[in-house]
Protein backbone atom coordinates (compact mmCIF):
# COMPACT_ATOMS: atom_id res chain seq x y z
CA UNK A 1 -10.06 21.99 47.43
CA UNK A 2 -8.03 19.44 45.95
CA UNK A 3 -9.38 17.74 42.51
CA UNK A 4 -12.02 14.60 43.20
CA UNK A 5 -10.14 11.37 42.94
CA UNK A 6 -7.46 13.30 41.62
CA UNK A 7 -4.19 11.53 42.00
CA UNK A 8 -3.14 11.09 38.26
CA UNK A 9 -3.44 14.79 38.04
CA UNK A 10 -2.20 18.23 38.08
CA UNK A 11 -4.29 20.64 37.29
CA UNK A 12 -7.63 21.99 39.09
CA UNK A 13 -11.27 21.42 37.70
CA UNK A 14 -12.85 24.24 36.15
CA UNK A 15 -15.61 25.70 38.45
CA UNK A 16 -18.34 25.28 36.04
CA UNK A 17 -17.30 21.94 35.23
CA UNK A 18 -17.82 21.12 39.07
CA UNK A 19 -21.53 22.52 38.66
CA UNK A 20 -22.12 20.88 35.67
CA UNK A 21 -20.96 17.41 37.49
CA UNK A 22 -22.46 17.77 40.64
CA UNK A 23 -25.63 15.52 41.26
CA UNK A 24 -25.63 16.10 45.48
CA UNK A 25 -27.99 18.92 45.21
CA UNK A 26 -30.78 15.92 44.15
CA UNK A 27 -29.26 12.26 44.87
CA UNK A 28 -28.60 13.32 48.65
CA UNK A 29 -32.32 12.21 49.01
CA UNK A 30 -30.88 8.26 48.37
CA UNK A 31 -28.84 8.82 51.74
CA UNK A 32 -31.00 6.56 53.55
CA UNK A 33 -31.05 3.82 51.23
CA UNK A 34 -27.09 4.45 50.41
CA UNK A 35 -26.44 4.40 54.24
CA UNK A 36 -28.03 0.70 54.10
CA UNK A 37 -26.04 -0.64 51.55
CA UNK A 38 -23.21 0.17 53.03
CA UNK A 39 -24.08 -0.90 56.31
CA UNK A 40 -24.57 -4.27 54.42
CA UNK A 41 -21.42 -4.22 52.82
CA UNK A 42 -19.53 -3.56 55.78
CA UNK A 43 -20.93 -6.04 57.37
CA UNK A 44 -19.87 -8.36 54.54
CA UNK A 45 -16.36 -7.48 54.63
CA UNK A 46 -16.27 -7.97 58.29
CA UNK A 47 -17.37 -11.63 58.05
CA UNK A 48 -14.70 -12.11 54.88
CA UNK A 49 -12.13 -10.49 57.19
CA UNK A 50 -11.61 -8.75 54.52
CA UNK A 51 -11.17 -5.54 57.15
CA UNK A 52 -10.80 -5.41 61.01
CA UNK A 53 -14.04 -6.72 62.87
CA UNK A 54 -13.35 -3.63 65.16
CA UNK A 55 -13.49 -1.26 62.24
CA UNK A 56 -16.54 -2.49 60.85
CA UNK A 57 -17.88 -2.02 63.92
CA UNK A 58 -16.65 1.76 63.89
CA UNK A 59 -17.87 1.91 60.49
CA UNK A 60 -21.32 1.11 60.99
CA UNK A 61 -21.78 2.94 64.30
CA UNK A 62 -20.48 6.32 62.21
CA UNK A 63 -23.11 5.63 59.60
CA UNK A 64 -25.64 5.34 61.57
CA UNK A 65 -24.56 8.44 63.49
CA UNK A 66 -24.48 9.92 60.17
CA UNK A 67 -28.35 8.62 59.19
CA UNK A 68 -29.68 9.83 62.17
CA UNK A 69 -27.74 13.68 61.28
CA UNK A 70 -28.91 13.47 57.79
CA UNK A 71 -32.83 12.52 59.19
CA UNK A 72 -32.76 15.70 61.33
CA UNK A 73 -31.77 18.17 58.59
CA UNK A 74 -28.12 18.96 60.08
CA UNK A 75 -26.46 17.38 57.20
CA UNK A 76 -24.04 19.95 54.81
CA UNK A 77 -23.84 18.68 51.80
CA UNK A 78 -20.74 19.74 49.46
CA UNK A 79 -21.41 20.19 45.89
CA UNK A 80 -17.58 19.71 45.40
CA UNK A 81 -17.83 16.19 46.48
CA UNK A 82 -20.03 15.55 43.61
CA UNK A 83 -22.39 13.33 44.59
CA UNK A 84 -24.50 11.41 47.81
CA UNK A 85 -21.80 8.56 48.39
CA UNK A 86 -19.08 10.70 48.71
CA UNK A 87 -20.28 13.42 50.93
CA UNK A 88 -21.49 10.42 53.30
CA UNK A 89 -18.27 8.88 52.92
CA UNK A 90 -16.10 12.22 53.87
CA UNK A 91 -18.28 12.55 56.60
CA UNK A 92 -17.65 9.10 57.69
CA UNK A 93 -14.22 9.74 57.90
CA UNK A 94 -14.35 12.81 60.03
CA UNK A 95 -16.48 11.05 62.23
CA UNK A 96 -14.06 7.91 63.07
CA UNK A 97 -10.78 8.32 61.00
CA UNK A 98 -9.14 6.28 59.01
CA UNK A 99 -11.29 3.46 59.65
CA UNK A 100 -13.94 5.06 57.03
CA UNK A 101 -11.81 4.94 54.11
CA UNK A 102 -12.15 1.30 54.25
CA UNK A 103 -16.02 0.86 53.39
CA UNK A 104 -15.17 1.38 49.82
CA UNK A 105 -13.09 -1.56 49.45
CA UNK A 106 -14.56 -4.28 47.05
CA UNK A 107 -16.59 -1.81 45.13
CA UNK A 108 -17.73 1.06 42.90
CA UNK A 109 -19.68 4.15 42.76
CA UNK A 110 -20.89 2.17 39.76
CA UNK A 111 -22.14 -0.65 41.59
CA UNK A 112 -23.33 1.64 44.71
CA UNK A 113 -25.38 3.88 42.98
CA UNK A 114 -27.05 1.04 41.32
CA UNK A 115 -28.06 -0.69 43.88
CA UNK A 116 -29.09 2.55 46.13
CA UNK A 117 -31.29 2.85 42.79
CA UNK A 118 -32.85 -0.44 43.54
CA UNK A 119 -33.51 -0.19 47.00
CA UNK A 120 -35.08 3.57 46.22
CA UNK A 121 -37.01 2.17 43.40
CA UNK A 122 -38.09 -0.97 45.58
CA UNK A 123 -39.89 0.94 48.12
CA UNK A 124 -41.10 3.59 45.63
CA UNK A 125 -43.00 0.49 43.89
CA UNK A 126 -44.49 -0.27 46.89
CA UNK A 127 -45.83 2.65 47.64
CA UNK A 128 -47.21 3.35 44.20
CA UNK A 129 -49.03 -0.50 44.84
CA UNK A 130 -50.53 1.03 47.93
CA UNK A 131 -51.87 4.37 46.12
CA UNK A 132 -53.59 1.99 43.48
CA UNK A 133 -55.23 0.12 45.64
CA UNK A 134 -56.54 3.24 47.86
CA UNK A 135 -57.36 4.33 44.49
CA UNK A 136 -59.37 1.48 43.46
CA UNK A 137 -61.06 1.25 46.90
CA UNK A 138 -62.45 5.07 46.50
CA UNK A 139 -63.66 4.09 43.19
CA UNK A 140 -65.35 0.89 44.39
CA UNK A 141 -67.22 2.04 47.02
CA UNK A 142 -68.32 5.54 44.89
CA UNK A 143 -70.21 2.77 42.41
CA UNK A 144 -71.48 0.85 45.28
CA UNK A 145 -72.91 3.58 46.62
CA UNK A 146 -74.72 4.31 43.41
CA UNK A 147 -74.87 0.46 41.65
CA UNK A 148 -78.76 1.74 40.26
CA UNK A 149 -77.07 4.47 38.62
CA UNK A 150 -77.99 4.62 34.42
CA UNK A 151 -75.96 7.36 32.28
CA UNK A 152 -74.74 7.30 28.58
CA UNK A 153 -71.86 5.00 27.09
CA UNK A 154 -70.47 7.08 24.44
CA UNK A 155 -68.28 6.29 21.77
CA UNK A 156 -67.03 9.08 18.90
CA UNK A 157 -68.17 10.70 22.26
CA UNK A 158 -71.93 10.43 20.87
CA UNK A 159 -74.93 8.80 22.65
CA UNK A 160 -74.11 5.09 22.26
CA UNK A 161 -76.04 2.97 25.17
CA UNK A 162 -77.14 3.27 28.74
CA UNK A 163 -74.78 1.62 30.96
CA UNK A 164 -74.67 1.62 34.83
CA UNK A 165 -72.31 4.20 36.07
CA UNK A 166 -70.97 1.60 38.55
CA UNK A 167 -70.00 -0.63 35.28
CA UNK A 168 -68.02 2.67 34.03
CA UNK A 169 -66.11 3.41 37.15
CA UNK A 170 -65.26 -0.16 37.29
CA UNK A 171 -63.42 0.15 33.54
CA UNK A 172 -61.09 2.46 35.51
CA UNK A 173 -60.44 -0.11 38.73
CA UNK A 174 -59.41 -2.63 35.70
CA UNK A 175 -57.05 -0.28 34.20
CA UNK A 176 -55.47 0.33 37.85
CA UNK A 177 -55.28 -3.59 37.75
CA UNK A 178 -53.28 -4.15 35.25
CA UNK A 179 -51.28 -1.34 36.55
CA UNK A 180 -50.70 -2.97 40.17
CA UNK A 181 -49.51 -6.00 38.10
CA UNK A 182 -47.26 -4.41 36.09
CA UNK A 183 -45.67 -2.69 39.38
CA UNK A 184 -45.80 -5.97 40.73
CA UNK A 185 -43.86 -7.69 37.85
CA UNK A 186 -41.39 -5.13 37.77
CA UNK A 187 -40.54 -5.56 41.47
CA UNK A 188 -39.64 -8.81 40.65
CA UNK A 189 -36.67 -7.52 38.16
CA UNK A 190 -35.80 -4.36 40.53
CA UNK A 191 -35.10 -7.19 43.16
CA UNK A 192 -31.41 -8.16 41.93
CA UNK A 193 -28.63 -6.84 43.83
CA UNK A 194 -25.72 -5.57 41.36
CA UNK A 195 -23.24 -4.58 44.24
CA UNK A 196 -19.87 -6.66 44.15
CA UNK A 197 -19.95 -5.98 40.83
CA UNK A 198 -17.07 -3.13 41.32
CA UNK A 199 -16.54 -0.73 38.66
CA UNK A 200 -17.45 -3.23 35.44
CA UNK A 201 -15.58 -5.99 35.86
CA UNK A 202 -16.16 -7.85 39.36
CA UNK A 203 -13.90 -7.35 42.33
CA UNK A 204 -10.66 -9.33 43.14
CA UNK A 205 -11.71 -9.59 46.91
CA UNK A 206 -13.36 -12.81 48.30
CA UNK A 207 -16.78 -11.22 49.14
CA UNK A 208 -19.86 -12.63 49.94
CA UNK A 209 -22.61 -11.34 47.15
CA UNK A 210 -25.47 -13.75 48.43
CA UNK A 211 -24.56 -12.09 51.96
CA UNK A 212 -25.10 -8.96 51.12
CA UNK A 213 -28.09 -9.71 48.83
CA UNK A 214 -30.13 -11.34 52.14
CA UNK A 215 -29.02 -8.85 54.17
CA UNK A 216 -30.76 -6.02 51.80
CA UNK A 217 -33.39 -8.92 51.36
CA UNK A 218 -32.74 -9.11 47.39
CA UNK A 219 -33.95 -12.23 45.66
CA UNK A 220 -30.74 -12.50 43.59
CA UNK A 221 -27.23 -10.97 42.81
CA UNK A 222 -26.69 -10.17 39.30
CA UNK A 223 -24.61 -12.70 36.61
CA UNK A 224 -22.56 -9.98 34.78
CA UNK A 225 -21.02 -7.36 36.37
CA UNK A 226 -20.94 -5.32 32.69
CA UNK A 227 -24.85 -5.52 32.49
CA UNK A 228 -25.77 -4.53 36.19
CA UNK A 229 -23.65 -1.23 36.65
CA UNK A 230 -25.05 -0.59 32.99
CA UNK A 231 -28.65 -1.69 33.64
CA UNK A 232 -31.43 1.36 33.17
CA UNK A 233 -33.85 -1.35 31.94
CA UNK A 234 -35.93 -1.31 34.86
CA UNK A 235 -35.76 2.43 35.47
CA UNK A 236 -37.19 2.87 32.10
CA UNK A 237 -40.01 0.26 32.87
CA UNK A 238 -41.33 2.29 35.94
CA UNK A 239 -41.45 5.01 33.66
CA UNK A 240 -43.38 3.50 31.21
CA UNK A 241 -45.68 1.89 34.01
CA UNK A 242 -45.42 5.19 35.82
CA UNK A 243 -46.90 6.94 32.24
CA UNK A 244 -49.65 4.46 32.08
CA UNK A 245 -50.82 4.92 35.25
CA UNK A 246 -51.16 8.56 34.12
CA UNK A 247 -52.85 8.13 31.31
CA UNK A 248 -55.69 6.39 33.23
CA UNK A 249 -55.49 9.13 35.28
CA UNK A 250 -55.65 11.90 32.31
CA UNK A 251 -58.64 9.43 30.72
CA UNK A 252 -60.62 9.45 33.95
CA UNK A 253 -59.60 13.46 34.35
CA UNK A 254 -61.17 13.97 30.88
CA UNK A 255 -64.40 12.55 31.40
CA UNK A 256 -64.87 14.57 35.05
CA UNK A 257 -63.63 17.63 33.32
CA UNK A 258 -66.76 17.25 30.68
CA UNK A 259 -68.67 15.56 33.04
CA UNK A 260 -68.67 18.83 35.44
CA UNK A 261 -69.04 20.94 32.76
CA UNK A 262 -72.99 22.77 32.29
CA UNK A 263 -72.95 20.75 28.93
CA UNK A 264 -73.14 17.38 30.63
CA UNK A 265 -73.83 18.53 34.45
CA UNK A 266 -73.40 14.34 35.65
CA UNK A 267 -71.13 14.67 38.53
CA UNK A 268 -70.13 18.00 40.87
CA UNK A 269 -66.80 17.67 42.08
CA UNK A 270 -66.28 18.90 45.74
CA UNK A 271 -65.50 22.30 46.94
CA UNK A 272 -61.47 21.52 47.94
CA UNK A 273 -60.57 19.74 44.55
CA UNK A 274 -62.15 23.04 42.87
CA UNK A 275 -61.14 26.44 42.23
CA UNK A 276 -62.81 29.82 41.34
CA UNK A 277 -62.18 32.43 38.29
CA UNK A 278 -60.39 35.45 39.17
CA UNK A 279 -62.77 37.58 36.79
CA UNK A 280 -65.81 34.90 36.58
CA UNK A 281 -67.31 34.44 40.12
CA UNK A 282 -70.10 32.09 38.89
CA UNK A 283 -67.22 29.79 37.75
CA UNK A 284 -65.87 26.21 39.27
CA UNK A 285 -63.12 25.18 37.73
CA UNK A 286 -62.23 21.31 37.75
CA UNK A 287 -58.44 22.11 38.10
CA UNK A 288 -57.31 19.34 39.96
CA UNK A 289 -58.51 16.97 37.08
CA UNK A 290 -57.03 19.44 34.70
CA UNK A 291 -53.57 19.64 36.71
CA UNK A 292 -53.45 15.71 36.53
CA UNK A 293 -53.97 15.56 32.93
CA UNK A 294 -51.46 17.90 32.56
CA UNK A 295 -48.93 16.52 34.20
CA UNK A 296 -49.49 13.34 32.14
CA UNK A 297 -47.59 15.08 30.08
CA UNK A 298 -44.63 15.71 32.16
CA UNK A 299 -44.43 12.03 33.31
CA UNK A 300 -44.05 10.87 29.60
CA UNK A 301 -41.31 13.63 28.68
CA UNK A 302 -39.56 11.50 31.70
CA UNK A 303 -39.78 8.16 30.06
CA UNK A 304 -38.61 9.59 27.19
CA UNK A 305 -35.36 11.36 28.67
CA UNK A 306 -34.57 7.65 29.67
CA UNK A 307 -34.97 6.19 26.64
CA UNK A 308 -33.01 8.99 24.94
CA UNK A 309 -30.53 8.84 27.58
CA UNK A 310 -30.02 5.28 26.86
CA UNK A 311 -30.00 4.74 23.08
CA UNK A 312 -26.46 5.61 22.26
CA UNK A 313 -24.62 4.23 24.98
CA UNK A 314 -21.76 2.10 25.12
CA UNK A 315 -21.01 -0.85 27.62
CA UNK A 316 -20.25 -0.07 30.16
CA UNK A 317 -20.89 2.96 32.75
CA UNK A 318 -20.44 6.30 31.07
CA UNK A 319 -21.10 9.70 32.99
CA UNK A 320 -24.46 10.34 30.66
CA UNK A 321 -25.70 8.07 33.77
CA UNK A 322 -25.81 10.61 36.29
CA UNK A 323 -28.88 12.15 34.08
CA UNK A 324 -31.14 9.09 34.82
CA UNK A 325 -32.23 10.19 38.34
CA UNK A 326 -33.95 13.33 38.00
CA UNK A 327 -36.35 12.30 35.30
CA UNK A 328 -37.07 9.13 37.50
CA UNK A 329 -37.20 10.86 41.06
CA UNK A 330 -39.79 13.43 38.95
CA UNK A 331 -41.73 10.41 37.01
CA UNK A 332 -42.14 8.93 40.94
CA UNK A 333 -43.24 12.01 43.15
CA UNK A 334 -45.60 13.55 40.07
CA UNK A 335 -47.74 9.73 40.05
CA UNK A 336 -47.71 9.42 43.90
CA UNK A 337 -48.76 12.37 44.30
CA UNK A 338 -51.40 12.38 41.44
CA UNK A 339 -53.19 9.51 43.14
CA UNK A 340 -53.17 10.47 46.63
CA UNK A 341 -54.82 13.27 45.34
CA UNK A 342 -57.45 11.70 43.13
CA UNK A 343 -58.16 9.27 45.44
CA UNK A 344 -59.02 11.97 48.24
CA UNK A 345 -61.46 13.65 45.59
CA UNK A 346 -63.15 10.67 44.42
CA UNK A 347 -65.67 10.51 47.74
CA UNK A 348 -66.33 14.62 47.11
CA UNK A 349 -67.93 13.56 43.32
CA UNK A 350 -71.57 14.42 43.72
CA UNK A 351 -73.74 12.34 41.55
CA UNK A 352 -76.07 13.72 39.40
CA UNK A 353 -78.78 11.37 38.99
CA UNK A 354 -81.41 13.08 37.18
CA UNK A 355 -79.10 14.83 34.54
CA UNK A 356 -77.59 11.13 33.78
CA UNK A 357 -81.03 10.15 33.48
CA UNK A 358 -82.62 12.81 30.94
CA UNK A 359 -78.78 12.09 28.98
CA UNK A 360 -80.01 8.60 28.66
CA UNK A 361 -83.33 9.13 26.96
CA UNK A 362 -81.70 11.20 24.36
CA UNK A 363 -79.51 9.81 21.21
CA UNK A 364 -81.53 6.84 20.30
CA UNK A 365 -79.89 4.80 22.50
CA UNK A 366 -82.31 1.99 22.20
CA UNK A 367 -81.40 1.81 18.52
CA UNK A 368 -79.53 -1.49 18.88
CA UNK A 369 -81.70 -3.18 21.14
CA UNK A 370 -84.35 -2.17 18.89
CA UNK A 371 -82.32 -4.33 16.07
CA UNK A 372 -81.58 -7.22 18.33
CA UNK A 373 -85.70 -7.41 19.11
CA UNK A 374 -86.24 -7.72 15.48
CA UNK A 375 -83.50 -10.39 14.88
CA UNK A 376 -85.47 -12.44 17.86
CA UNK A 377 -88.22 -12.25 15.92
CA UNK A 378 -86.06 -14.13 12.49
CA UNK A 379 -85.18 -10.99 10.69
CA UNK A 380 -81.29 -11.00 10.01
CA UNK A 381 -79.64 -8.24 11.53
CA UNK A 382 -77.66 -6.52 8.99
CA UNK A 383 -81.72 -6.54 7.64
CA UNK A 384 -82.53 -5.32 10.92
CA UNK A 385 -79.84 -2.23 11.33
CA UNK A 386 -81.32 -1.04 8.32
CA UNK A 387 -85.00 -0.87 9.24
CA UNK A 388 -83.67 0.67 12.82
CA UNK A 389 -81.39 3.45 11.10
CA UNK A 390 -84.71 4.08 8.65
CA UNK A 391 -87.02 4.25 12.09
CA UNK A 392 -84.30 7.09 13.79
CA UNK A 393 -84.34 8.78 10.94
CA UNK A 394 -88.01 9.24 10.54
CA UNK A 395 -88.03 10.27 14.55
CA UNK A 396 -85.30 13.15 13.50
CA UNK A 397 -87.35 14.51 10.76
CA UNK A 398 -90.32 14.45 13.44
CA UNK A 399 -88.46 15.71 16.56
CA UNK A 400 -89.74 12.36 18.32
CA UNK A 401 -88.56 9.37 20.22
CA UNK A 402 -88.03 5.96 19.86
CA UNK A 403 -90.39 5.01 23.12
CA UNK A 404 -92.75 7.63 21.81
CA UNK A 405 -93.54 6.17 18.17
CA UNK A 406 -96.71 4.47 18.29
CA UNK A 407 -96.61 0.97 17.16
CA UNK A 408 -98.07 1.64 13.54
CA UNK A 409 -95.24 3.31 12.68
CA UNK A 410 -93.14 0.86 13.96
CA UNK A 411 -95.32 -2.06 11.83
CA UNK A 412 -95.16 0.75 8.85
CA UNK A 413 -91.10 -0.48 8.75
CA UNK A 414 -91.92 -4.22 9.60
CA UNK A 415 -94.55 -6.53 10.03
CA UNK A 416 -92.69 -8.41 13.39
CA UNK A 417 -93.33 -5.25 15.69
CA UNK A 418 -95.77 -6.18 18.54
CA UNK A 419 -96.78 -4.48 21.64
CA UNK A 420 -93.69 -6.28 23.41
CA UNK A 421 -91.34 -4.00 21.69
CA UNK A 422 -92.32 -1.66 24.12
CA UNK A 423 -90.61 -3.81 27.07
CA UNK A 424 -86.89 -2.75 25.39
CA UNK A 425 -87.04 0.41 24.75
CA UNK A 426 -86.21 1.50 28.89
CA UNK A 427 -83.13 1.76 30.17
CA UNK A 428 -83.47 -0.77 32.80
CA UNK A 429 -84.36 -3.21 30.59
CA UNK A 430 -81.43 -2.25 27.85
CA UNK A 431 -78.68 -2.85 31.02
CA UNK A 432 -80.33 -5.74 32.41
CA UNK A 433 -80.10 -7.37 28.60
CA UNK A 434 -76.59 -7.20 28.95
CA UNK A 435 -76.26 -10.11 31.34
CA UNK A 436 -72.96 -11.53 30.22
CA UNK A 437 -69.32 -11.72 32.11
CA UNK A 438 -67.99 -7.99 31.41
CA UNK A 439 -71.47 -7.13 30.77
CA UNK A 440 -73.37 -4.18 32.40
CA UNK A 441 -76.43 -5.72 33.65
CA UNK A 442 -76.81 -5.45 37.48
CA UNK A 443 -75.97 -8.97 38.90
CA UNK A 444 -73.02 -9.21 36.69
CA UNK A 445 -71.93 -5.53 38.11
CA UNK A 446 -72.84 -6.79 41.58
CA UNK A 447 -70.35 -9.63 41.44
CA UNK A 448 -67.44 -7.36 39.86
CA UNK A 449 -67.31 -5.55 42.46
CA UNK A 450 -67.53 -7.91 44.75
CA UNK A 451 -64.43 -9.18 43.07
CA UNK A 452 -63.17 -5.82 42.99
CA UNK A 453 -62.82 -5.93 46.53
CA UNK A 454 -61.31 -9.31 47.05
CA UNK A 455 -58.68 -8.42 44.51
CA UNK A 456 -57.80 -4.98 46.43
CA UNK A 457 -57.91 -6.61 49.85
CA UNK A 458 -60.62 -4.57 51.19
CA UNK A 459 -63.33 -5.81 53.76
């Protein structure tokens, strides 16, 4: 074969150049949303009579000939031509002639592959919007389902106060918040359509931009044809909001992995989100939490293959380009994946009620609550921490419990203990204390979720 767009030249390319340039092998999966665009800009050019009516008509007939080969399997792709556009455009060509060697008039591979980015990316945000709500939805109805729930807040990961669990699973339906609006932002940018703007520099052919822009529903065409065949920006924003959702993910994965472990025994993950040892048969292993934390990971080295990628380019498009795909297609499938998953295991987590419970009543986690009774009754509270601290230490020399001191010892530390101290030292009551917006007490719980649900559009 001839060389590629090879007209100023003489000699062949060098075979393992040819491998080295190829990108077909894993941009042929933007055939749909290339087939589109074109369709688009055909269309366009028809209505500019910039080419033939009758030959856009042949033109967009072939490609959708062409869509419909590509959706059954049947399409060959050559390595040789490089890349997704041109093996759909050499196939357009067999299929109606001459005809097909028009569509690429008024523009670029520059301008085509970033815009096919656009409309992949598009749709890929709004699926990942989808997943996070499904995701939030399994997690909201897991703490409805247990809203009386009490087990340990930690922090340092020691004993630091009872909390519902509901109020803990609901700290992980805010992170996925703020992670459906950063999608949701980021649409918003994705949403410009760069195509017309040729190779760099604009096209010399009257097109239509805003045509083609409400034909691929865009909100906007681009103002500098430099900037938007350059433009990675939003590429390296869904991988940064693709690496946060992961690291939710990986936070949430952590505390199942210990949670399931003998140590803590709180939850029991379900049988298919499990897996066995091949030497230890009394083992189950919590490998789908441990599989998403490690490909945490994987979605960050992606992020930063972008931003490395990027750093020491110059205007305008430069070959380096053709690495940005891979590290973004892998950044997308890994998080969709990674919460279709997690939200199918969420309703298998088997709450463990009583181990959550005996957790509670260890760690002195009525300490504070123990300091805040004493500053009710006028006692400052840095004055207060330090009676409390002197009270837990006196039950670890004695292997006892806050509830189980009697209340001379407690009067032995300070004269404002009375019988009503008594009425703080549950659980129930430390929760319910915490009746505040954001708070853990049960009616303010109630009403989050009840939120929750609005906000996620569920019933």
């Amino acid at each position: 074969m001839s060389k590629l767009w090879g007209g100023r030249f003489e000699g062949k390319t060098d075979n393992l150049v040819e491998i080295l340039g190829e990108s077909v092998s894993y941009d042929s999966r933007l055939a749909p949303w290339d087939i589109r665009a074109s369709i688009a800009h055909a269309t366009m050019l028809g209505d500019c009579d910039i080419i033939a009516k009758a030959e856009v008509k042949k033109i967009i007939q072939g490609l959708k000939a062409i869509d419909k080969t590509i959706a059954a399997g049947e399409m060959t792709w050559d390595t040789a031509m490089e890349d997704v556009h041109t093996n759909i455009e050499a196939a357009l060509v067999a299929r109606i002639g001459d005809a097909g060697k028009r569509l690429h008039t008024g523009r670029s591979r520059n301008d085509q592959i970033a815009t096919d980015m656009r409309l992949w990316m598009r749709d890929q945000i709004d699926a990942i919007i989808a997943l996070l709500n499904e995701l939030q939805g399994a997690l909201i109805t897991l703490a409805e389902s247990h809203i009386d729930v009490i087990l340990p807040g930690f922090t340092h990961l020691q004993n630091a106060q009872p909390v519902l669990f509901a109020h803990h699973l609901l700290a992980y339906v805010e992170m996925l918040a703020r992670d459906t609006e950063r999608f949701t932002q980021l649409r918003k940018r994705v949403n410009i359509l760069p195509l017309g703007s040729a190779a760099m520099a604009g096209t010399p052919y009257p097109i239509d931009r805003k045509q083609v822009a409400d034909l691929l529903e865009f909100d906007g065409i681009s103002k500098n044809s430099m900037d938007a065949v350059s433009d990675r920006d939003h590429m390296i924003e869904f991988s940064a909001g693709a690496s946060l959702i992961m690291m939710h993910l990986s936070r949430f994965s952590e505390e199942l992995i210990l949670w399931s472990s003998p140590a803590f025994g709180f939850v029991e993950i379900g049988d298919a989100f499990t897996t066995g040892s091949s030497i230890m048969p009394q083992k189950k292993n919590p490998d789908v939490a441990e599989l998403v934390r490690g490909k945490t990971g994987r979605v960050y080295g992606d992020l930063t293959a972008l931003l490395t990628l990027m750093k020491g380019l110059p205007m305008t498009y430069n070959r380096d380009l053709q690495e940005d795909k891979e590290a973004l297609f892998d950044a997308s499938d890994t998080v969709q994946l990674c919460l279709a998953v997690f939200t199918r295991m969420i309703p298998s987590i088997a709450i463990q009620r009583d181990a959550m419970a005996q957790a509670t009543a260890e760690g002195f986690m009525e300490a504070t609550d123990l300091a805040d009774y004493l500053v009710m009754k006028g006692v400052p509270f840095r004055e207060a921490h330090g009676i409390i601290g002197k009270i837990v230490l006196h039950c670890t020399q004695e292997n006892t419990t806050l509830p189980a001191l009697a209340l001379p010892i407690y009067q032995r530390y300070s004269a404002c203990f009375e019988q009503d101290v008594y009425q703080v030292l549950t659980p129930e009551a430390i929760v319910k204390r915490r009746d505040n917006p954001g708070g853990t007490a049960p009616r303010r719980v109630r009403a989050a979720l009840k939120q929750a649900r609005r906000r996620c559009g569920m019933k």
